[in-house]
C-alpha atoms as a PDB file:
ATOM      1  CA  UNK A   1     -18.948   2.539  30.145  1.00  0.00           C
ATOM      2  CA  UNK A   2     -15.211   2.748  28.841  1.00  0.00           C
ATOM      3  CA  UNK A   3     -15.203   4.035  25.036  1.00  0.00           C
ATOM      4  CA  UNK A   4     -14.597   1.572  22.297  1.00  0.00           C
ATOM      5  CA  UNK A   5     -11.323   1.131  20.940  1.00  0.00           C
ATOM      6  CA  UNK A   6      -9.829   3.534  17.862  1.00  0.00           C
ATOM      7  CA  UNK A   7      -8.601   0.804  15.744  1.00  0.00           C
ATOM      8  CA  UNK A   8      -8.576  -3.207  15.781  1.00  0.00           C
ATOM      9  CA  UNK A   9      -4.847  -4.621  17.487  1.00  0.00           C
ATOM     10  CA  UNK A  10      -1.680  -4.891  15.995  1.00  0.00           C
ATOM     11  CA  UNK A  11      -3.298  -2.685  12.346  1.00  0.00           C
ATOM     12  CA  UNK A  12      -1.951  -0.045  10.797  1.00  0.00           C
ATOM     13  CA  UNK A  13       1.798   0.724  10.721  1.00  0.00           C
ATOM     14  CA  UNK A  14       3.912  -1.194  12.901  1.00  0.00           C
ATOM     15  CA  UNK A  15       6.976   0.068  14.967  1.00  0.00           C
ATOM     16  CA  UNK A  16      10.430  -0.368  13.486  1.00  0.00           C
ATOM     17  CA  UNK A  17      12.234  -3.510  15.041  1.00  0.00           C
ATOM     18  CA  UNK A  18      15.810  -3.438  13.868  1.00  0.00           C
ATOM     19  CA  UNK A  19      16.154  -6.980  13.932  1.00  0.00           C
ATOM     20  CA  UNK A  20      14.602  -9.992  13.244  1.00  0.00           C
ATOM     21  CA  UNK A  21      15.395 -11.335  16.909  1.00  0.00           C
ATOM     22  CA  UNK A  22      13.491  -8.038  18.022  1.00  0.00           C
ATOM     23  CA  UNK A  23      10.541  -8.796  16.248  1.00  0.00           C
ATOM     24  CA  UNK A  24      10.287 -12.869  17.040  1.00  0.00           C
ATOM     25  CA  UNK A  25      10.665 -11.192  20.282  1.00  0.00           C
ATOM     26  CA  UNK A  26       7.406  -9.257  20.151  1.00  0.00           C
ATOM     27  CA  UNK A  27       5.480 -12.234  18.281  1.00  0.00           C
ATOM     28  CA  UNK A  28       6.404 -14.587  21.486  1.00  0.00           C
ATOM     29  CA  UNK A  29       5.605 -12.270  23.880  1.00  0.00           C
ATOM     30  CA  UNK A  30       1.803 -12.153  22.177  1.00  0.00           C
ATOM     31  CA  UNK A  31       2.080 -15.483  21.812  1.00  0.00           C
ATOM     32  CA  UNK A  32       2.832 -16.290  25.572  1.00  0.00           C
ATOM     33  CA  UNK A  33       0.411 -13.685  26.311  1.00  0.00           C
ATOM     34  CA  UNK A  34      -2.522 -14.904  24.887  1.00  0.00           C
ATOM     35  CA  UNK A  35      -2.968 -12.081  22.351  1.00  0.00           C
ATOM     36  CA  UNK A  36      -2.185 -14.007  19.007  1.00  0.00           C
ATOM     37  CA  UNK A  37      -1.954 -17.882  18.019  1.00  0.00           C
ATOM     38  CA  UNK A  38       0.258 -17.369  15.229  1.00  0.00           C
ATOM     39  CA  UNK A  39       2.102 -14.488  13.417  1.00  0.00           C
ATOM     40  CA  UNK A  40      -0.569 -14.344  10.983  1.00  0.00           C
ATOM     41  CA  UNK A  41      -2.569 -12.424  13.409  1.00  0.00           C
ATOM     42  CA  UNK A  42      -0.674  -9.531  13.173  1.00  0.00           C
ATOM     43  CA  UNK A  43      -2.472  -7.376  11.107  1.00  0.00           C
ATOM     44  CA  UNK A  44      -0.008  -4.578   9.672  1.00  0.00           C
ATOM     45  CA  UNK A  45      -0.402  -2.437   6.889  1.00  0.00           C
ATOM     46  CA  UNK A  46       3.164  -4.216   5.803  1.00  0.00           C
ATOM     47  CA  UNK A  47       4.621  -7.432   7.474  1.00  0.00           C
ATOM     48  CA  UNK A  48       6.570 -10.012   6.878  1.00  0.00           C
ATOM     49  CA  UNK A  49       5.387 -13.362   5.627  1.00  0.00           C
ATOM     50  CA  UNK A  50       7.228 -16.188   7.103  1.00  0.00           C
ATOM     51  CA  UNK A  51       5.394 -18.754   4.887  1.00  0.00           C
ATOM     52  CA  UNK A  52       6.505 -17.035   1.933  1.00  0.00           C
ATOM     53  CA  UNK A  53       9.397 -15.462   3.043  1.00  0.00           C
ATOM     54  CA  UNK A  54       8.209 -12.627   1.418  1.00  0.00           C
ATOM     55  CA  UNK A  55       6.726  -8.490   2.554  1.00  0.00           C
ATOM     56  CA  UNK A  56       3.376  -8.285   2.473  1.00  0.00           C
ATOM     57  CA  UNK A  57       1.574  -5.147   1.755  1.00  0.00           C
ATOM     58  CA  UNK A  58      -2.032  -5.213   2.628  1.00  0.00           C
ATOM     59  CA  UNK A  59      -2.882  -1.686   2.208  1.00  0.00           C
ATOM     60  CA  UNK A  60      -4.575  -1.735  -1.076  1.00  0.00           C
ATOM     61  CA  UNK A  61      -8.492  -1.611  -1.929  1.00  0.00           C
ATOM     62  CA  UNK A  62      -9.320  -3.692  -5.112  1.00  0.00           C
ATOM     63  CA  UNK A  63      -8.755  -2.501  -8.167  1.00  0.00           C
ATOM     64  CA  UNK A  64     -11.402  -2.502 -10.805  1.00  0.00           C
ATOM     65  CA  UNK A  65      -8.957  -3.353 -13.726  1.00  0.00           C
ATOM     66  CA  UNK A  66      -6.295  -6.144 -13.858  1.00  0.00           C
ATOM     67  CA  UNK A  67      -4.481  -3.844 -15.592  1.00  0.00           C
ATOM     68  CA  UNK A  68      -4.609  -1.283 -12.218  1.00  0.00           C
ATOM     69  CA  UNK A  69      -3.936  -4.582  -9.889  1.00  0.00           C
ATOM     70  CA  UNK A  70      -0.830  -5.628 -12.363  1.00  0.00           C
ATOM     71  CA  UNK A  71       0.583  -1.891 -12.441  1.00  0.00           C
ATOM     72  CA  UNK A  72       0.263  -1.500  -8.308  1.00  0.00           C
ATOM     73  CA  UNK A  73       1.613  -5.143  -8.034  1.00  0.00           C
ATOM     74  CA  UNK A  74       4.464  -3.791  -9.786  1.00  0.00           C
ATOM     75  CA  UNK A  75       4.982  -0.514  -8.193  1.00  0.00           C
ATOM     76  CA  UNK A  76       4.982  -2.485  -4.564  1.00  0.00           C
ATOM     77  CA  UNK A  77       7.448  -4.653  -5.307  1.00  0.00           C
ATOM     78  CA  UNK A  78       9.696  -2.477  -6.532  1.00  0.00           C
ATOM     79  CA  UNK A  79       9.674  -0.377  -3.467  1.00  0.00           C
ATOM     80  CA  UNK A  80      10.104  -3.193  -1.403  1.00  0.00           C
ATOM     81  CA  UNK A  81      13.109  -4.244  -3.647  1.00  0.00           C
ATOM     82  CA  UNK A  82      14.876  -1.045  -3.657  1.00  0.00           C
ATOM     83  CA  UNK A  83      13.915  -0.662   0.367  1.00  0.00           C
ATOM     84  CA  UNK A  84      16.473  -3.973   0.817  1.00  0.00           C
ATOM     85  CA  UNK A  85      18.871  -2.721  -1.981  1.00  0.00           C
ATOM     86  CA  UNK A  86      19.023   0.388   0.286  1.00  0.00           C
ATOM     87  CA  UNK A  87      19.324  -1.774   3.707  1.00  0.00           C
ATOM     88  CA  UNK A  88      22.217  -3.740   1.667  1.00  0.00           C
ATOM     89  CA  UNK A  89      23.847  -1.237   0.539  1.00  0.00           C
ATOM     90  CA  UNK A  90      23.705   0.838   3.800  1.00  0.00           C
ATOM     91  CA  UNK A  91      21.832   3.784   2.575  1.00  0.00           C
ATOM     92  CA  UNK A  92      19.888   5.597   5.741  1.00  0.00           C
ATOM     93  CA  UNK A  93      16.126   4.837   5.640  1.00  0.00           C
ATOM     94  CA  UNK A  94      14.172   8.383   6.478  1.00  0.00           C
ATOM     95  CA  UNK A  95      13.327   7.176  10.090  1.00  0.00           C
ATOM     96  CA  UNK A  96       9.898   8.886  10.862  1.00  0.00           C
ATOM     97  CA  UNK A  97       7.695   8.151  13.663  1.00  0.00           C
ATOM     98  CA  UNK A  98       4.659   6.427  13.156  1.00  0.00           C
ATOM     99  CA  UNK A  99       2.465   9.173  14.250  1.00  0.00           C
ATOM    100  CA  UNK A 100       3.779  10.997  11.108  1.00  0.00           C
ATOM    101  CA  UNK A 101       3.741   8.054   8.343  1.00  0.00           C
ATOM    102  CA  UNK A 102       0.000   7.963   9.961  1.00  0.00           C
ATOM    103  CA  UNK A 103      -0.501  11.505   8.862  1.00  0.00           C
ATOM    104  CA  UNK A 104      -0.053  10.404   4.884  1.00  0.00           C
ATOM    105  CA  UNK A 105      -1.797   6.853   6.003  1.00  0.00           C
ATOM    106  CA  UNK A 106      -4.841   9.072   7.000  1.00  0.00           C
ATOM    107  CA  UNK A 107      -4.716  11.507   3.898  1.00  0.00           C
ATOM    108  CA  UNK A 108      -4.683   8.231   0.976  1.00  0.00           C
ATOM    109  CA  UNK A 109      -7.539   6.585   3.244  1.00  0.00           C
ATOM    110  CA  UNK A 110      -9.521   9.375   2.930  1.00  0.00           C
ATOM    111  CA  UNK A 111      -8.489  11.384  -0.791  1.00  0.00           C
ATOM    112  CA  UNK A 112      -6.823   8.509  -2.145  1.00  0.00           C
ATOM    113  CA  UNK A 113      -4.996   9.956  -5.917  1.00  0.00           C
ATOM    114  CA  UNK A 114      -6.240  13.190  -4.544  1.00  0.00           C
ATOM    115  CA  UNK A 115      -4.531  14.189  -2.044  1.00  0.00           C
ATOM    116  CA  UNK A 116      -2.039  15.897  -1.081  1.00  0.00           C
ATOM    117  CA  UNK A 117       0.878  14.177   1.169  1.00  0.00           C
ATOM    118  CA  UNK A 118       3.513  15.530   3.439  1.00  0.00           C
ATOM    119  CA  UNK A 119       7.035  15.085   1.860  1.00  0.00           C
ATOM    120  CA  UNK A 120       8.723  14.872   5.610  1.00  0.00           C
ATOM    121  CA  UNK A 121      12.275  15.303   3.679  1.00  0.00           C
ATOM    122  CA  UNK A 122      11.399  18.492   2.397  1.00  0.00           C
ATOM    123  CA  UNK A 123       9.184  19.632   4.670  1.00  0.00           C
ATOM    124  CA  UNK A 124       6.212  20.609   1.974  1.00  0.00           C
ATOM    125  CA  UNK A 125       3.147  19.115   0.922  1.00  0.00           C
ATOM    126  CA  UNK A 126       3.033  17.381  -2.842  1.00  0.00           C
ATOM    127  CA  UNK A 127       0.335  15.974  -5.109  1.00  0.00           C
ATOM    128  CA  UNK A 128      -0.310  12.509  -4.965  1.00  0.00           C
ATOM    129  CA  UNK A 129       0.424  11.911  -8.805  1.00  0.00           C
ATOM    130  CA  UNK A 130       4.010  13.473  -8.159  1.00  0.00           C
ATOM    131  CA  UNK A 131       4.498  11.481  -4.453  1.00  0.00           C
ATOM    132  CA  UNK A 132       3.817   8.255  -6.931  1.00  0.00           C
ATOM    133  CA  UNK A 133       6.620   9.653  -9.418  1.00  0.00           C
ATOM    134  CA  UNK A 134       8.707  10.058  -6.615  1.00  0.00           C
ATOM    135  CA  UNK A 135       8.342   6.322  -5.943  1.00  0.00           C
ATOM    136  CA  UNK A 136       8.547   5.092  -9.362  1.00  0.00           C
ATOM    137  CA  UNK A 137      12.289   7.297  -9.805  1.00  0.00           C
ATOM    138  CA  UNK A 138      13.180   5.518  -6.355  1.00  0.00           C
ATOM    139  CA  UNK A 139      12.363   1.960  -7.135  1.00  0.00           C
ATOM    140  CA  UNK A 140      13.505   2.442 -10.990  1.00  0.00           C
ATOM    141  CA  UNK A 141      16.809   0.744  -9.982  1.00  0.00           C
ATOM    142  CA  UNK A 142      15.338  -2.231  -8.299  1.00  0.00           C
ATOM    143  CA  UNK A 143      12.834  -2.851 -10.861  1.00  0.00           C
ATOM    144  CA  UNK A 144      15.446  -2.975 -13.740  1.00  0.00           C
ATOM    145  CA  UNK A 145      17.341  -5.425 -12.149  1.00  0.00           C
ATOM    146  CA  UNK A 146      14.606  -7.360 -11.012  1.00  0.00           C
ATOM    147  CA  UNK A 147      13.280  -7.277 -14.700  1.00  0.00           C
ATOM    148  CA  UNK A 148       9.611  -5.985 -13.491  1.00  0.00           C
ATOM    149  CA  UNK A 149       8.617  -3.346 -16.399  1.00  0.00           C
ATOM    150  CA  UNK A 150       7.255   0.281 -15.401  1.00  0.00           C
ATOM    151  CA  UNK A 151       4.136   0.327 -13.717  1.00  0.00           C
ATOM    152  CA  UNK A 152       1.221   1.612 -16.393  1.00  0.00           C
ATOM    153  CA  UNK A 153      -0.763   3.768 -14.111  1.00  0.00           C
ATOM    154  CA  UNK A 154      -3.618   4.908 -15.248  1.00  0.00           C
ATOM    155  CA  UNK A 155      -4.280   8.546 -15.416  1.00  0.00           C
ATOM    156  CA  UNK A 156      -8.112   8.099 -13.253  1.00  0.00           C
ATOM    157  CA  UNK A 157      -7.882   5.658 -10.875  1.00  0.00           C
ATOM    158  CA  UNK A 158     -11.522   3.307 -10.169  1.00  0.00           C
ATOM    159  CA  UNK A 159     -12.617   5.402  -7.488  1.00  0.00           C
ATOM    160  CA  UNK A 160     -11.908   9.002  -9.521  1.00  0.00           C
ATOM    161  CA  UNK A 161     -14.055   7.635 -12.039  1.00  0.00           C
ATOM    162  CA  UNK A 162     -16.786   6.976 -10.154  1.00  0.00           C
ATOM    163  CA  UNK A 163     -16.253   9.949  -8.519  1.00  0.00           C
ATOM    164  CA  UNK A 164     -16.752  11.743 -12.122  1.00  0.00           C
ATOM    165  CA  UNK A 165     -19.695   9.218 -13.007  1.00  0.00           C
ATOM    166  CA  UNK A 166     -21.364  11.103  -9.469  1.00  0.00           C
ATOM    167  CA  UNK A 167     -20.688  14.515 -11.027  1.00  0.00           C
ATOM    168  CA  UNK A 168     -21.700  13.915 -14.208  1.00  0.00           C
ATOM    169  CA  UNK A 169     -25.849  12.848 -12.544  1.00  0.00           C
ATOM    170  CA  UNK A 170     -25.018   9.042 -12.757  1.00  0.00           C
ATOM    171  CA  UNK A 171     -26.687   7.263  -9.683  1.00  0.00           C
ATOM    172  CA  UNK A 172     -25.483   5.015  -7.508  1.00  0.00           C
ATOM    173  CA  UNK A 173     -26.839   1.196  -8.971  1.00  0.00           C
ATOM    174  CA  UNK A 174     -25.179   2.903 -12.163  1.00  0.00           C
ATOM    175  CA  UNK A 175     -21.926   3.263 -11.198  1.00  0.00           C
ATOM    176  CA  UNK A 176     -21.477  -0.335  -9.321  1.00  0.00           C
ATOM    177  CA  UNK A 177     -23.284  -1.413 -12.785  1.00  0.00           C
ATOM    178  CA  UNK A 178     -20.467  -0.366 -14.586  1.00  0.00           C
ATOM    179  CA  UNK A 179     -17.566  -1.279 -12.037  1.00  0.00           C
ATOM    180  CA  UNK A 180     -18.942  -4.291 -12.297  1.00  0.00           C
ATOM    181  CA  UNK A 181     -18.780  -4.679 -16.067  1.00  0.00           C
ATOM    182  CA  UNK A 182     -15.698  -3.130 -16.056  1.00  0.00           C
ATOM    183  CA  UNK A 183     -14.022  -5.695 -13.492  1.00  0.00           C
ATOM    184  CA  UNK A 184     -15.596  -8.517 -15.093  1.00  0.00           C
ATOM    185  CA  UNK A 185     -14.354  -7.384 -18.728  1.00  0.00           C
ATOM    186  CA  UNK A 186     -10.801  -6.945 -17.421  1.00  0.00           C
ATOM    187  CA  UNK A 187     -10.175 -10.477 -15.428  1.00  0.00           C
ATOM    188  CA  UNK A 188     -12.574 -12.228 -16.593  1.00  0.00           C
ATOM    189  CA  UNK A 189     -10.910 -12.299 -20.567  1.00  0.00           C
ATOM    190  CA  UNK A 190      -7.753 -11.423 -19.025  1.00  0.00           C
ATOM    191  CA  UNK A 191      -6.202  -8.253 -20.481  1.00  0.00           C
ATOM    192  CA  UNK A 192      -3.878  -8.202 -17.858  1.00  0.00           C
ATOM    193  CA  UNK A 193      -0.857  -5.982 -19.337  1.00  0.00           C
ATOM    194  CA  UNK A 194       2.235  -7.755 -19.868  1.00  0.00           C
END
């Protein structure tokens, strides 16, 4: 019996195209294939979304506070600003393979705000707190002149708390309990930060 497939099609991080012709390329040849129906049916970690005419990034696990989902909202679209302010302005994109943006892919799946990624431009490992500073400097430019505020991170993220609710004896109903109430108490009345 032949062994299962790794991964779902056309997930994770896609190639680099270069063009726009180069990727409606790719969509018609899955289209004339039989792979795909429609573009929506690639299933990147980023793509493009022709409907909006906008990047999405659907990398992200829910966040338990609307403050969390407003500050990451932020942060994203920052980075995707300053990542066309670069292309615009001609400034050389660090062109890594994919097996090696997989290697940091594979290290937030699995420590999420704690681990430790590869910096691939310096060639050493950092701490997930200071990769995010990293991205905040970067996209500081793009933000301003987008008007989007700084990001308001919070120093735990939802699943180092519950991490620290395990430590401390809490048991497992407990700690979706209080996710729970949390979530509700943040969307549900709204405290989304401004």
């Amino acid at each position: 019996m032949p062994a299962a497939p790794e991964s779902f099609p056309r997930c994770g991080i896609p190639d680099a195209y270069g063009s726009w012709a180069a990727y409606r390329e790719y969509l018609e040849l899955l289209i004339d294939m039989n792979s795909i129906v429609e573009y929506t049916q690639v299933w990147w970690s980023v793509r493009p979304h022709f409907s909006f005419g906008t990047v999405e990034v659907r990398i992200c696990d829910a966040q338990t506070t609307a403050a969390e989902s407003d500050a990451l909202a932020r942060l994203i679209s920052g980075c995707v600003l300053q990542a066309v302010a670069d292309e615009d302005a001609g400034v050389p994109a660090l062109d890594l393979p994919r097996r090696l943006i997989e290697e940091n892919f594979w290290r937030a799946i699995r420590f999420g705000m704690d681990a430790r990624f590869v910096d691939f431009s310096a060639r050493r490992e950092v701490d997930a707190r200071e990769a995010v500073e990293q991205l905040l400097a970067w996209s500081a430019p793009a933000r301003s002149a987008a008007g989007i505020a700084e990001p308001k991170l919070a120093a735990r993220n939802g699943a180092q708390r519950q991490r620290d609710a395990i430590a401390a004896g809490e048991n497992m109903q407990q700690i979706f309990a209080a996710a729970v109430a949390e979530t509700r108490e943040s969307y549900v009345k709204g405290t989304l930060v401004s």
